[in-house]
Protein backbone atom coordinates (compact mmCIF):
# COMPACT_ATOMS: atom_id res chain seq x y z
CA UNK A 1 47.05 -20.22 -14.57
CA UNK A 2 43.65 -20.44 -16.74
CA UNK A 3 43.04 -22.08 -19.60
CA UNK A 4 40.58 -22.07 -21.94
CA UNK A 5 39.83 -26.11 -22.86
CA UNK A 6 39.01 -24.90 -26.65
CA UNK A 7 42.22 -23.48 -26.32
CA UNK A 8 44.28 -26.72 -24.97
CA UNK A 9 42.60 -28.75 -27.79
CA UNK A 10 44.89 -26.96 -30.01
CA UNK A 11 48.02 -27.46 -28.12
CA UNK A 12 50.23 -30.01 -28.87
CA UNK A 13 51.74 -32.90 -26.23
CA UNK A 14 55.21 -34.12 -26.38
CA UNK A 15 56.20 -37.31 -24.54
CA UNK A 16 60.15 -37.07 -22.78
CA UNK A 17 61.40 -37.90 -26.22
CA UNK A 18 59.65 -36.40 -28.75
CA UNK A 19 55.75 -35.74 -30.17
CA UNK A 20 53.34 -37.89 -29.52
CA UNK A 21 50.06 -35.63 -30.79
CA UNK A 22 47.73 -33.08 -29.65
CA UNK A 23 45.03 -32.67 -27.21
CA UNK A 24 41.92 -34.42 -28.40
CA UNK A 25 39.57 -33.57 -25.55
CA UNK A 26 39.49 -33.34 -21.93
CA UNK A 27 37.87 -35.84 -19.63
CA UNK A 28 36.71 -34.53 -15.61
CA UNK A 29 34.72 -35.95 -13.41
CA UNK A 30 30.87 -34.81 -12.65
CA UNK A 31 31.00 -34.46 -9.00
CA UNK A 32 33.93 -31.72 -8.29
CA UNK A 33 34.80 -31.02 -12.10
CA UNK A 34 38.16 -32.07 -11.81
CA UNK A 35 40.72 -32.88 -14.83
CA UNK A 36 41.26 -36.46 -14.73
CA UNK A 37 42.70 -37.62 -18.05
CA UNK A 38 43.56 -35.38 -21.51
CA UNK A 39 43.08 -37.53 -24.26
CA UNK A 40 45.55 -37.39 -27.20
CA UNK A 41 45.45 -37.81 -30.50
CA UNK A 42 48.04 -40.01 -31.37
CA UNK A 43 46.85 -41.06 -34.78
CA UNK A 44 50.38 -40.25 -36.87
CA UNK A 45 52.40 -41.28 -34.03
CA UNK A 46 50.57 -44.38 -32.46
CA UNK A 47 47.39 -45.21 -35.03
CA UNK A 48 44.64 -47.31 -33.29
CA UNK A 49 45.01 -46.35 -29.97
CA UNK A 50 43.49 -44.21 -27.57
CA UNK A 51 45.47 -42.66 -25.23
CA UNK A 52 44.87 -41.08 -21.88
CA UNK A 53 47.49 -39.30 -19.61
CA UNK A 54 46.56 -37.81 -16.32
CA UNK A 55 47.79 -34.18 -15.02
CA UNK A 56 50.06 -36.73 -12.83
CA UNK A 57 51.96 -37.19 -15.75
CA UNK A 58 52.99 -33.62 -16.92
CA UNK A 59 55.67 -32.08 -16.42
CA UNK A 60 55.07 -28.26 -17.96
CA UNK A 61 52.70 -26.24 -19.82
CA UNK A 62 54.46 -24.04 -21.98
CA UNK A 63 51.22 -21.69 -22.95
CA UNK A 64 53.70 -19.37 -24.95
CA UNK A 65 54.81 -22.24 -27.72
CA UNK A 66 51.11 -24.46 -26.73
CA UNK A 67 52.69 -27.55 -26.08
CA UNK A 68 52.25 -29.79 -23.15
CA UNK A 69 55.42 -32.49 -22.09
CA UNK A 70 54.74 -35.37 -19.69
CA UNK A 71 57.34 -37.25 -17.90
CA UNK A 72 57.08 -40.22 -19.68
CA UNK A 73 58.54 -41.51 -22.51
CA UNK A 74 57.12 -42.86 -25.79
CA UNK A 75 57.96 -46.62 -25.45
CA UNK A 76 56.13 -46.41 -21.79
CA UNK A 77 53.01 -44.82 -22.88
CA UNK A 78 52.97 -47.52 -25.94
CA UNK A 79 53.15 -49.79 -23.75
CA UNK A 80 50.64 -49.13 -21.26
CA UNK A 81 47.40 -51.03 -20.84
CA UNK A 82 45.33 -50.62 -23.73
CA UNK A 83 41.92 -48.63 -24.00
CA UNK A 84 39.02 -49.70 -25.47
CA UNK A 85 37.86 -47.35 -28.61
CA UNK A 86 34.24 -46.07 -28.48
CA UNK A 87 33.57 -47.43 -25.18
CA UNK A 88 33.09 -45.73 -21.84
CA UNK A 89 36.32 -45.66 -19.77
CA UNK A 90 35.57 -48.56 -16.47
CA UNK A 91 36.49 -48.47 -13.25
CA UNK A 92 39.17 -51.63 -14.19
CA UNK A 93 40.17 -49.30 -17.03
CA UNK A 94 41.26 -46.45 -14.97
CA UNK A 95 42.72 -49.16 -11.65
CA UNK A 96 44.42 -50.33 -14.77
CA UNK A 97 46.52 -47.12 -15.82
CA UNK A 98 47.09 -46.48 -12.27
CA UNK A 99 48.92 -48.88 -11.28
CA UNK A 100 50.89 -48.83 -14.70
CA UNK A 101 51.94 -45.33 -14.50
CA UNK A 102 51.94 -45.33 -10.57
CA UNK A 103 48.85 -42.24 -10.38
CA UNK A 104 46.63 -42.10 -7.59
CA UNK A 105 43.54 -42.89 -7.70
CA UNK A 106 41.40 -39.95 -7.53
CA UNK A 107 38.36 -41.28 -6.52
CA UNK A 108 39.55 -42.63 -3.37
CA UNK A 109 40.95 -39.15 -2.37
CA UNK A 110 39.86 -38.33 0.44
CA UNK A 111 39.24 -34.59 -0.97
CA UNK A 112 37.58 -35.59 -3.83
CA UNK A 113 35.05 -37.74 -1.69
CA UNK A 114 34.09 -34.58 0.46
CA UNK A 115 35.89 -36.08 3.46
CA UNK A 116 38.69 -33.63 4.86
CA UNK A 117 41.66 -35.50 6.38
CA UNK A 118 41.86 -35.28 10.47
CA UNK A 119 44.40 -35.09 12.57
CA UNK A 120 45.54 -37.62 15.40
CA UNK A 121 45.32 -36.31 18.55
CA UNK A 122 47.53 -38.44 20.70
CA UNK A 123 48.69 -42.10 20.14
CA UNK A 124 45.54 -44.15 21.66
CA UNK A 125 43.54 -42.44 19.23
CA UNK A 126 45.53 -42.94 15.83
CA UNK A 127 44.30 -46.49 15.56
CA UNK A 128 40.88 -45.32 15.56
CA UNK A 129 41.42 -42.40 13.38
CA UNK A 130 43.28 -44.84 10.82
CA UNK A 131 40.29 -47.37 10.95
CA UNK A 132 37.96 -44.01 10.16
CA UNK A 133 39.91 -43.11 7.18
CA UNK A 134 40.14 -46.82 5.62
CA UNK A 135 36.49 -47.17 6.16
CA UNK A 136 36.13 -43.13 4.27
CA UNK A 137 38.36 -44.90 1.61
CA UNK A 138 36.55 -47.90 1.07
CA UNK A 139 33.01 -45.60 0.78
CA UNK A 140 34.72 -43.28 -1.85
CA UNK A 141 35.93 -46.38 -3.90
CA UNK A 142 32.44 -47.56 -4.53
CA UNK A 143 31.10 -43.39 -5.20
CA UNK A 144 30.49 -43.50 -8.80
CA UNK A 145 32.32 -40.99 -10.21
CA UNK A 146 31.50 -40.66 -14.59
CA UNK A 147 33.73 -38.83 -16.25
CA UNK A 148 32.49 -36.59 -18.83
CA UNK A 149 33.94 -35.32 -21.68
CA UNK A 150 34.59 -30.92 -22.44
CA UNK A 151 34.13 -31.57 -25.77
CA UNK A 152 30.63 -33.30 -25.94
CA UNK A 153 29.27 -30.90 -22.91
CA UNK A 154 29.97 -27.71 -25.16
CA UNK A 155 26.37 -27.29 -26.55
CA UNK A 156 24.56 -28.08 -23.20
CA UNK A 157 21.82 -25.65 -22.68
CA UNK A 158 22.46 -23.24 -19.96
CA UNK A 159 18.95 -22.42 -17.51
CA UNK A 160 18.91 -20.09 -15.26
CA UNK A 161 16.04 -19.95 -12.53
CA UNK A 162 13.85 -18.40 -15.00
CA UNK A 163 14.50 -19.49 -18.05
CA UNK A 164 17.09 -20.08 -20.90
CA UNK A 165 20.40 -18.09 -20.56
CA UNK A 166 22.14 -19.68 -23.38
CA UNK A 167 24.30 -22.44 -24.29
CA UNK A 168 27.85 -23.90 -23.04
CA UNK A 169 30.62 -22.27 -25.02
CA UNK A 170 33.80 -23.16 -22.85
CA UNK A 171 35.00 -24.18 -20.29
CA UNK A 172 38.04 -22.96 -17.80
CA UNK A 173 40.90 -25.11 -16.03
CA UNK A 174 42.68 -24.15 -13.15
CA UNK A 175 46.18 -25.66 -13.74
CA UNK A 176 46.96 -25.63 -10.01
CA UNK A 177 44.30 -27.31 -8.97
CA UNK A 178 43.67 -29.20 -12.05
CA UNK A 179 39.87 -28.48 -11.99
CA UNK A 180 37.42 -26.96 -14.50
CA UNK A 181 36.17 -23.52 -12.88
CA UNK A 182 34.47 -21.35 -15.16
CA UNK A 183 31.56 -22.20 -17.32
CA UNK A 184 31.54 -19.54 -20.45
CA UNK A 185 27.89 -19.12 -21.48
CA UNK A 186 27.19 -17.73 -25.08
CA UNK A 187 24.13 -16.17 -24.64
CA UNK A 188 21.34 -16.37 -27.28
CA UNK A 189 18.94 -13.34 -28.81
CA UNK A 190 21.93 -10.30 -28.49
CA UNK A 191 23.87 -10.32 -31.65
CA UNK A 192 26.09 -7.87 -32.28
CA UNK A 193 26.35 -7.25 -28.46
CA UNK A 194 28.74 -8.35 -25.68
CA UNK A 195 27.15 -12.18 -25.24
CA UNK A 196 29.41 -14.15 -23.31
CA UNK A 197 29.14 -14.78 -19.84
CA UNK A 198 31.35 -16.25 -16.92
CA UNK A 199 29.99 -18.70 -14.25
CA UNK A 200 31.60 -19.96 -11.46
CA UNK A 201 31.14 -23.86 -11.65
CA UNK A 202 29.83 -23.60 -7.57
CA UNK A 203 26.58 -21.95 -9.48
CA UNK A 204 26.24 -24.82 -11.14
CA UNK A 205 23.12 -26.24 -8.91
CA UNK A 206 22.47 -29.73 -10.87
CA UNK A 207 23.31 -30.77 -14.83
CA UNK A 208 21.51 -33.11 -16.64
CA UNK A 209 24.50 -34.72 -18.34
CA UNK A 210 21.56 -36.99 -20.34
CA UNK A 211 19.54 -34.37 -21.97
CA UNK A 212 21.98 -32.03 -22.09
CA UNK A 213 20.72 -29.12 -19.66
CA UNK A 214 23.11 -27.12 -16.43
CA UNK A 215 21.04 -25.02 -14.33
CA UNK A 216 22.58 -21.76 -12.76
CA UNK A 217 21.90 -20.12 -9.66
CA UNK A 218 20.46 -16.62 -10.15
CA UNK A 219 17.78 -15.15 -12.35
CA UNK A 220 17.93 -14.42 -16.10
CA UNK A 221 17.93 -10.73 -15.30
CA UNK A 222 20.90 -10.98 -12.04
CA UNK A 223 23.20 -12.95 -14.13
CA UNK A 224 22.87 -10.42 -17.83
CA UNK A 225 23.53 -7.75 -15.10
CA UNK A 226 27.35 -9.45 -14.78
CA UNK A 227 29.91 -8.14 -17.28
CA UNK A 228 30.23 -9.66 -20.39
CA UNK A 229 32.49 -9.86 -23.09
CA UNK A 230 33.17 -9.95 -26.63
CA UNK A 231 35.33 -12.59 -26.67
CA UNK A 232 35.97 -15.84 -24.78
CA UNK A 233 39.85 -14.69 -24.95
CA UNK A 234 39.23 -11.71 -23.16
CA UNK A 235 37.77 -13.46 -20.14
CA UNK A 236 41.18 -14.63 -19.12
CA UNK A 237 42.37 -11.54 -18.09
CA UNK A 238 39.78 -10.98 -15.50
CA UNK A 239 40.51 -14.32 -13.93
């Protein structure tokens, strides 16, 4: 299913026992744009703490009542390893909640690191083909993978070859995969028009997550050819 990540900001998150918050924003990673942690706001429940589940931990969406449940409980999540306020998330940070909560750690995937998983042929060569995939894991644990956040990215100027399209408006998450796929582009200079635009994230050709800029595949005039909509709502049911 496909979710709209203004949309999940608004749902709330329950732990096995109870509320814990809602959805404060969305951290994925900037190579393959996958979900990696939801943050949630936890100030009523838990005040002074930032916490971070992954999509490892939940159990069910239930889009008809917004509310997410994870599999924990509250006195495990209070008691998992604490993380620092205002400060980028680390490497430690994440190896951290990992091995609290038992996750795996996506950036050793082979998946995530580009690296599809082979087959053993026959017996002599599964040593090798072991050694090959250790030495695929170690290279993905050093690949520096930053997460970035949904919320700060909305904004980001959207180029396309030939100039401004508009700016970021949403973004949407594949819940099977857990991975952002859709960039929603509010284009600028058409009010009172149709103005919102879809673009598959493997347009994306390079972002600038500094100044603030993604650049599109296609030409200004190609991509306003697409079908647009009214509504960021209404893009859902095309997906």
């Amino acid at each position: 299913m496909h979710y709209l990540t203004s949309t999940l900001k608004t749902y709330n998150i329950y732990a096995t026992d109870g509320e814990m918050g809602k959805i404060h924003d969305l951290y994925f990673d900037d190579d393959k744009w996958g979900l990696r942690y939801v943050v949630v706001d936890s100030r009523k429940w838990l005040p002074g703490r930032r916490v971070l589940l992954s999509p490892a931990s939940f159990d069910s969406i239930d889009s008809k009542e917004a509310f997410v449940k994870a599999k924990e409980d509250k006195e495990t999540i209070r008691n998992s390893p604490k993380v620092p306020e205002g400060q980028p998330i680390t490497r430690e940070v994440e190896k951290s909640l990992t091995g609290y909560y038992g996750w795996g750690r996506y950036w050793t995937d082979s998946l995530v690191g580009g690296v599809q998983p082979r087959p053993y042929n026959d017996v002599r060569n599964e040593a090798l083909a072991k050694d090959q995939i250790q030495q695929e894991m170690n290279l993905n644990e050093e690949t520096n993978l930053d997460l970035r956040s949904a919320d700060e990215t909305m904004d980001y100027k959207v180029h396309a070859d030939d100039g401004k399209l508009g700016h970021a408006a949403d973004l949407v998450l594949d819940d099977h995969y857990w991975k952002m796929r859709y960039l929603i582009v509010e284009s600028e200079g058409l009010p009172n028009e149709n103005n919102y635009y879809v673009m598959d994230l493997e347009d994306v050709e390079s972002v600038d997550w500094f100044e603030g800029d993604i650049y599109v595949r296609g030409s200004l005039d190609s991509i306003k050819q697409k079908r647009s909509y009214q509504a960021k709502e209404d893009i859902l049911a095309d997906l």
